[in-house]
Protein backbone atom coordinates (compact mmCIF):
# COMPACT_ATOMS: atom_id res chain seq x y z
CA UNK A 1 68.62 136.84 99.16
CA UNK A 2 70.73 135.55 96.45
CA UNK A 3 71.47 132.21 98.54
CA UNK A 4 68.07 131.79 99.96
CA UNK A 5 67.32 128.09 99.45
CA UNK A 6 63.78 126.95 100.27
CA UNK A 7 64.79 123.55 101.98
CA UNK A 8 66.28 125.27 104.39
CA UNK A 9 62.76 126.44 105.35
CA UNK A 10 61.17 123.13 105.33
CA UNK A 11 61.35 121.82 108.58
CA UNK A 12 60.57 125.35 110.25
CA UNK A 13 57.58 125.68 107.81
CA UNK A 14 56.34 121.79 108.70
CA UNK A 15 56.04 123.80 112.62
CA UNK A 16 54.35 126.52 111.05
CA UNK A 17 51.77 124.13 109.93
CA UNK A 18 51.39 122.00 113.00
CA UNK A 19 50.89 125.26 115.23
CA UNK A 20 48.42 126.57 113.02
CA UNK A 21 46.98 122.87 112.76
CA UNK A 22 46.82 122.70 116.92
CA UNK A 23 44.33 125.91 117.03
CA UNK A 24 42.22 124.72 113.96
CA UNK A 25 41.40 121.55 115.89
CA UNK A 26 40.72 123.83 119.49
CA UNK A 27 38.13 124.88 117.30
CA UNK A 28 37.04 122.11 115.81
CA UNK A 29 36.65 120.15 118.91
CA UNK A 30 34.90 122.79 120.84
CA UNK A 31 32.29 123.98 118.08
CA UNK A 32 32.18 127.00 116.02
CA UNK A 33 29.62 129.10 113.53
CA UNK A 34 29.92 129.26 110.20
CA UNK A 35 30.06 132.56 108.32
CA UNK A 36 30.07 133.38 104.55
CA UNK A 37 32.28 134.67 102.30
CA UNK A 38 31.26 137.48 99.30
CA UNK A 39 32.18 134.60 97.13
CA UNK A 40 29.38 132.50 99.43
CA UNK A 41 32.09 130.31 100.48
CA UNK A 42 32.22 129.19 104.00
CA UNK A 43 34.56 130.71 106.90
CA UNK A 44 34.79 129.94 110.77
CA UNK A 45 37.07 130.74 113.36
CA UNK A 46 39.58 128.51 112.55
CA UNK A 47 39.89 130.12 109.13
CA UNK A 48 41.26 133.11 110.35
CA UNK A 49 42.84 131.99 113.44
CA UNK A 50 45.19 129.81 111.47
CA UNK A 51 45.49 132.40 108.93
CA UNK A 52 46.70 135.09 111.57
CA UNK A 53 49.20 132.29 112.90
CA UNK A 54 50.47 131.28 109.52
CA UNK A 55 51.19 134.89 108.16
CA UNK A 56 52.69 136.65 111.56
CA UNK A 57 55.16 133.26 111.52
CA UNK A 58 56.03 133.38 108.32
CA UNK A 59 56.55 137.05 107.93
CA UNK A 60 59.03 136.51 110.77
CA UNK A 61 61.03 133.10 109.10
CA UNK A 62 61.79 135.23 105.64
CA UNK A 63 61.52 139.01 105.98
CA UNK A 64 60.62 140.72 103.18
CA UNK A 65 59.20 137.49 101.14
CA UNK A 66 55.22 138.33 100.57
CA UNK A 67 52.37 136.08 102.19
CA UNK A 68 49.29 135.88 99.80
CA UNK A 69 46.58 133.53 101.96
CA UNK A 70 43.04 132.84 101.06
CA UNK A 71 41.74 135.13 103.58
CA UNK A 72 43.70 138.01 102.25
CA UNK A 73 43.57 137.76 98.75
CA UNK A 74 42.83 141.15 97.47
CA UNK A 75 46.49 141.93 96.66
CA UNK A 76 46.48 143.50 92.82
CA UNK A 77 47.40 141.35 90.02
CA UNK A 78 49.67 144.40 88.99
CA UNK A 79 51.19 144.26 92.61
CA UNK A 80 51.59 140.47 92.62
CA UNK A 81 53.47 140.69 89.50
CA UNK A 82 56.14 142.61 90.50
CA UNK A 83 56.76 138.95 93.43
CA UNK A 84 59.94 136.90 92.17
CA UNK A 85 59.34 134.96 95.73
CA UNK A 86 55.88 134.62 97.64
CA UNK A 87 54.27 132.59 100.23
CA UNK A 88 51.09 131.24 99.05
CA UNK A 89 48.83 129.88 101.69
CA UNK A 90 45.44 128.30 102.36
CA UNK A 91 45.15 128.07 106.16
CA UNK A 92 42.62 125.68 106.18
CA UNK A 93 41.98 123.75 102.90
CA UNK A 94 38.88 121.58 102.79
CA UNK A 95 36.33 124.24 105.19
CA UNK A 96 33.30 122.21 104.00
CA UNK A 97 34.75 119.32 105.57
CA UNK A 98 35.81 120.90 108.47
CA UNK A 99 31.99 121.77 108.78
CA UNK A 100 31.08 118.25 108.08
CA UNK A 101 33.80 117.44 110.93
CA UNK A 102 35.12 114.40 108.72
CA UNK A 103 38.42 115.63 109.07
CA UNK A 104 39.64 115.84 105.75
CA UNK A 105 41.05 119.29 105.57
CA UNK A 106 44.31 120.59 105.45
CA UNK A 107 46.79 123.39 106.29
CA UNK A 108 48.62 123.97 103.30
CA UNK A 109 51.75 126.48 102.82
CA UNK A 110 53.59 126.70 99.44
CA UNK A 111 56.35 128.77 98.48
CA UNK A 112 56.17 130.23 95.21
CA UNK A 113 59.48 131.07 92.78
CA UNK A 114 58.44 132.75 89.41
CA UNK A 115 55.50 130.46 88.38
CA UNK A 116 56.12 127.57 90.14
CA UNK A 117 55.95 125.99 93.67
CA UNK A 118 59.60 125.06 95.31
CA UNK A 119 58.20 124.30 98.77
CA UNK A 120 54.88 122.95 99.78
CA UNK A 121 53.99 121.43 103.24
CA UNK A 122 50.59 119.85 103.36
CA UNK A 123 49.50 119.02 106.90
CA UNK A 124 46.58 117.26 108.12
CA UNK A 125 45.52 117.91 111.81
CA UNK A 126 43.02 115.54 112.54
CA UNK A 127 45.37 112.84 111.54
CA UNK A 128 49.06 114.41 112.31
CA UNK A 129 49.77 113.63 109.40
CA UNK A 130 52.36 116.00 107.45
CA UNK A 131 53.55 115.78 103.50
CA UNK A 132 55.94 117.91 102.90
CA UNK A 133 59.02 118.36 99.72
CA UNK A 134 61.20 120.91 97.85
CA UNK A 135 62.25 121.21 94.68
CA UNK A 136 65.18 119.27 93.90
CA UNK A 137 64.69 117.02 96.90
CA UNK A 138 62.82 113.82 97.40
CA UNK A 139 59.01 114.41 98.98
CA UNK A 140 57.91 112.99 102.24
CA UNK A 141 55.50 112.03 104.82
CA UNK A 142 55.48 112.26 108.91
CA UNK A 143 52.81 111.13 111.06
CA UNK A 144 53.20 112.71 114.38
CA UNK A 145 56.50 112.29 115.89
CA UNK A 146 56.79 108.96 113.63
CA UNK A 147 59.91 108.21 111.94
CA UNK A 148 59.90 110.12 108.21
CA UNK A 149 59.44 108.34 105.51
CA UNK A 150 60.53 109.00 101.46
CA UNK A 151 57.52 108.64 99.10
CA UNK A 152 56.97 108.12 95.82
CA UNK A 153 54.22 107.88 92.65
CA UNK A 154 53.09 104.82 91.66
CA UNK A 155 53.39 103.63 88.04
CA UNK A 156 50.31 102.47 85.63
CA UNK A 157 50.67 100.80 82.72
CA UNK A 158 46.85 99.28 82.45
CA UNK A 159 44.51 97.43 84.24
CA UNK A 160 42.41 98.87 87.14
CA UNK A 161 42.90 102.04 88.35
CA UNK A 162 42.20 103.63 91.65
CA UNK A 163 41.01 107.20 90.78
CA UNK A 164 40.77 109.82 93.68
CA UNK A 165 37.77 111.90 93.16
CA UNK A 166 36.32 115.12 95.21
CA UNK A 167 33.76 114.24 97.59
CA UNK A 168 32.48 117.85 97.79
CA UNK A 169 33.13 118.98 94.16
CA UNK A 170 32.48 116.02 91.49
CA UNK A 171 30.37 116.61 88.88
CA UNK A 172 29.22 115.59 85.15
CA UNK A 173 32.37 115.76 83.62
CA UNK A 174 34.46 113.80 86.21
CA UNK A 175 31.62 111.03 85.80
CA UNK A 176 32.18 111.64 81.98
CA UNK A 177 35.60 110.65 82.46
CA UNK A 178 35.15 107.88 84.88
CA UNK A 179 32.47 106.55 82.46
CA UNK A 180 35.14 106.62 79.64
CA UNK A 181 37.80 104.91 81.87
CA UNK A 182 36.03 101.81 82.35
CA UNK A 183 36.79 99.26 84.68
CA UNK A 184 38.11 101.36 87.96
CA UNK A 185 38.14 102.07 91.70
CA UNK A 186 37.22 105.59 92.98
CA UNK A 187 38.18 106.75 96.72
CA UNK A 188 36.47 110.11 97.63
CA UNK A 189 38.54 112.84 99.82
CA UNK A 190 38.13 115.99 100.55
CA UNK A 191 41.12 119.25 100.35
CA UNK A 192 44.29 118.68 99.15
CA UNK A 193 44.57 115.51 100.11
CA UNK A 194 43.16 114.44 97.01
CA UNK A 195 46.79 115.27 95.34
CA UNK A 196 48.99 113.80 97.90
CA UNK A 197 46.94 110.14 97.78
CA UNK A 198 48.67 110.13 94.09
CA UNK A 199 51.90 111.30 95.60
CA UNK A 200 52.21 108.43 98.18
CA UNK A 201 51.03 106.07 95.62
CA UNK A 202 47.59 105.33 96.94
CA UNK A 203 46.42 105.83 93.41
CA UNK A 204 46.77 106.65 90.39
CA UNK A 205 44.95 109.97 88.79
CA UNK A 206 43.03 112.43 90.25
CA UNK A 207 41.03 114.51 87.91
CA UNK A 208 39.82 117.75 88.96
CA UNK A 209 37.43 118.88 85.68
CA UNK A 210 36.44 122.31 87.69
CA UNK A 211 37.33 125.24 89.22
CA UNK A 212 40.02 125.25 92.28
CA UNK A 213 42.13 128.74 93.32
CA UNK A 214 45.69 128.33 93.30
CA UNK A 215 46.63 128.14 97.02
CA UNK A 216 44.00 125.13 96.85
CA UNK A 217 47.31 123.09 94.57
CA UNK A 218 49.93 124.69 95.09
CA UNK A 219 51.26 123.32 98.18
CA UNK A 220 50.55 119.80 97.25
CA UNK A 221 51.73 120.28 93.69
CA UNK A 222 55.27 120.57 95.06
CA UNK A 223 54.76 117.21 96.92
CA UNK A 224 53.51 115.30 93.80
CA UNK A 225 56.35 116.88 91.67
CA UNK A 226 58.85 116.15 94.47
CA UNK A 227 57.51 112.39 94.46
CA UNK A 228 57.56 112.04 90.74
CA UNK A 229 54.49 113.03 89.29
CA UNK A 230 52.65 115.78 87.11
CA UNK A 231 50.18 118.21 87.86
CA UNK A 232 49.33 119.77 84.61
CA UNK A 233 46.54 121.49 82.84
CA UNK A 234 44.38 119.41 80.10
CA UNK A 235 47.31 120.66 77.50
CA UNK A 236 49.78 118.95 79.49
CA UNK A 237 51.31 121.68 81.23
CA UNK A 238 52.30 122.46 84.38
CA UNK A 239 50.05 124.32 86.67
CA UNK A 240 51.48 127.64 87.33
CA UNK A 241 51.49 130.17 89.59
CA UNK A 242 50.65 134.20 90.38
CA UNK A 243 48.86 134.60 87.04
CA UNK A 244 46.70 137.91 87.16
CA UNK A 245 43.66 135.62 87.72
CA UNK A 246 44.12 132.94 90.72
CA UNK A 247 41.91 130.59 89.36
CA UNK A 248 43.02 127.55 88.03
CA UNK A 249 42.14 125.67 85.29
CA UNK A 250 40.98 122.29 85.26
CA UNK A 251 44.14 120.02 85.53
CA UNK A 252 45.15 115.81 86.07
CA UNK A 253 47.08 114.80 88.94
CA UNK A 254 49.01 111.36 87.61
CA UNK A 255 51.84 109.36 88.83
CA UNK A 256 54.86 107.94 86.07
CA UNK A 257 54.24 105.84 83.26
CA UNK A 258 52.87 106.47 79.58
CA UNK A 259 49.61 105.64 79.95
CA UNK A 260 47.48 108.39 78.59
CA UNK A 261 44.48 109.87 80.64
CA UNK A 262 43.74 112.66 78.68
CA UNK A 263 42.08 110.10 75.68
CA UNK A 264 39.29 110.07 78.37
CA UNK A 265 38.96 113.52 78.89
CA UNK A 266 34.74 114.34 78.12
CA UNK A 267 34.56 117.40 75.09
CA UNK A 268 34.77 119.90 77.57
CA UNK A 269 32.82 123.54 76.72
């Protein structure tokens, strides 16, 4: 698989999604129960039924080429290591939400190279919308069977900002920051949309000052890195990826421009 080159995937992939998006919202529109998790997060239906979907599909688009999704994470860090290439999926992103039936939640699919994400196809069923990039290529956005469109980061070089914040998951320290910022605008979202509103320039930083697992980013990381701007940790670095815990750390989501958001970073313990 010397020659494998993910954008050849990327349309095929942006199907997987859709499918799997089609029988999340048969559940969603016809009611479900809600389970929980060991980790006491929520699961329903759709969970798995997209997960099942997503897996069997891409197990059959790249043989050989691991699947690690949410709902079947207990693969070994010491088997995981030995992945040069992974899919790394979370077949519904945003499950509070889909509880909450406000429709922000996501399918998200990411394809993992080393440490890094060199595919990711965010798609939002409620909406049809799709984001979708690879590495090397420019990163995009398709709503339905609209016309495809390039997009891009915005840049910030003072003034205003409009600062994307989890409506499920905010707490002291992103009000710390937004405290420190000043003068802003905040728009709330749930999932991974959060990421892609920076990567279609809707605004400018998202700050996410807690806890997140990687197949939460990883998808959408690929989009805001295909679009032009950083995902990094609060030392500046790039997420990465299939480290022998799959928690991230807490990380900034910003567009171009030299305008530094870590100076308003809280003291963080």
């Amino acid at each position: 698989m010397n020659d494998f080159n993910p954008r050849d995937h990327l349309n095929a992939v942006c199907d997987i999604a859709r499918d799997a998006g089609r029988v999340i919202l048969d559940v969603y529109e016809r009611g479900f129960t809600v389970e929980q998790k060991e980790d006491r997060s929520p699961l329903t239906e759709a969970d798995r039924a997209a997960h099942e979907i997503i897996c069997a599909r891409l197990e059959g688009l790249t043989p050989g080429v691991p699947v690690l999704s949410e709902e079947s994470a207990k693969v070994s860090p010491e088997t995981r290591a030995g992945w040069k290439r992974f899919w790394l999926v979370d077949p519904l992103d945003g499950t509070k939400e889909f509880i909450n039936r406000n429709g922000e939640f996501t399918v998200n699919i990411a394809l993992i190279e080393g440490s890094r994400p060199v595919l990711g196809v965010v798609y939002v069923p409620v909406t049809g919308l799709t984001y979708f990039a690879a590495a090397g290529a420019e990163a995009f956005r398709q709503k339905g069977e609209c016309e495809v469109e390039a997009i891009r980061v915005r840049r910030f070089a003072g003034g205003k900002p409009m600062v994307v914040a989890s409506r499920s998951h905010a707490g002291p320290e992103t009000e710390a920051f937004l405290k420190n910022l000043g003068a802003h605008d905040v728009v709330s979202m749930g999932s991974s949309l959060k990421l892609c509103l920076v990567a279609q320039g809707t605004a400018d930083v998202y700050p996410r000052l807690g806890p997140t697992m990687e197949w939460d980013t990883a998808a959408a990381q690929c989009v805001v890195e295909a679009a032009g701007g950083r995902v990094t940790d609060l030392e500046r670095r790039p997420l990465r990826y299939n480290k022998s815990s799959l928690l991230n750390p807490s990380f900034m989501v910003t567009g171009v421009g030299d305008y530094d958001w870590y100076r308003h970073l809280p003291a963080l313990k």
